[in-house]
Protein backbone atom coordinates (compact mmCIF):
# COMPACT_ATOMS: atom_id res chain seq x y z
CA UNK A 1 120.66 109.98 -60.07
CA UNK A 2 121.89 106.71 -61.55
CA UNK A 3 118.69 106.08 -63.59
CA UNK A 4 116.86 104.19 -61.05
CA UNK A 5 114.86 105.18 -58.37
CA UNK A 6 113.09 102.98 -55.45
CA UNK A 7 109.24 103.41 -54.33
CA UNK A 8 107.89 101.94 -51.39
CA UNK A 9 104.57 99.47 -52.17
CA UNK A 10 101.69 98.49 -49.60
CA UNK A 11 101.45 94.84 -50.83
CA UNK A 12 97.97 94.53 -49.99
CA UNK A 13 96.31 97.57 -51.78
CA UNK A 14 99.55 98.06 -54.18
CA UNK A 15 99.24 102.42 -53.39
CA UNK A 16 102.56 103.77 -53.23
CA UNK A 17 103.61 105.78 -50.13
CA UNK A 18 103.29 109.56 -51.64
CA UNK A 19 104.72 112.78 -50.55
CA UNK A 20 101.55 114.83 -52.24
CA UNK A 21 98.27 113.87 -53.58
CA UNK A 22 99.97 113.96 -57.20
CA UNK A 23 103.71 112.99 -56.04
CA UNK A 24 104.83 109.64 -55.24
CA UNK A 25 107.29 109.61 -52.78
CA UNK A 26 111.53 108.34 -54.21
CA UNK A 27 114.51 107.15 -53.25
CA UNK A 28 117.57 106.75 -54.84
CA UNK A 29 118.81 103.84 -52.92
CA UNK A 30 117.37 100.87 -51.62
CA UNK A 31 119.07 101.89 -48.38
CA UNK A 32 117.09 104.75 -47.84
CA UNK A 33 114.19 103.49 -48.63
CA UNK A 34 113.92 100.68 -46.07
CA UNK A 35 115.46 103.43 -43.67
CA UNK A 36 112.31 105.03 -43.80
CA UNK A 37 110.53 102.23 -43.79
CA UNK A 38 112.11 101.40 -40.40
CA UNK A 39 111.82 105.15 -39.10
CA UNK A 40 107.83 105.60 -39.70
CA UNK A 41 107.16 101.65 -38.28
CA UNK A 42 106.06 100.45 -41.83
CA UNK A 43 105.62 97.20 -41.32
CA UNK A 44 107.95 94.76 -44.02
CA UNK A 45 104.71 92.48 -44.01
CA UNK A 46 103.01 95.21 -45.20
CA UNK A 47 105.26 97.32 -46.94
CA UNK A 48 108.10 96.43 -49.71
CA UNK A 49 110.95 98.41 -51.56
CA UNK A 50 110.43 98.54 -55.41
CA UNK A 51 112.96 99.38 -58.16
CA UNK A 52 111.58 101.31 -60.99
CA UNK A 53 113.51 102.47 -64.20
């Protein structure tokens, strides 16, 4: 990984989209992240892509 990694972020309640109870669900692209976004009808009013690192 390139040192950064990209969360997705409801804007509303600011909870992170997790894979576990205790595991926040990464990407390592921006790309990918709004991919999935796109595939599981997250809304982009809703939803946004945040860097972290």
């Amino acid at each position: 990984m390139n040192g950064k990694c990209f969360r997705i972020r409801n804007s509303i309640t600011g909870a992170y989209i997790h894979v576990t109870l205790f595991k926040l669900l990464e990407f390592e692209t921006r790309a990918e992240a709004l991919w999935y976004m796109r595939r599981n009808g997250l809304s982009p009013e809703i939803y946004y892509v945040e860097e972290i690192r």
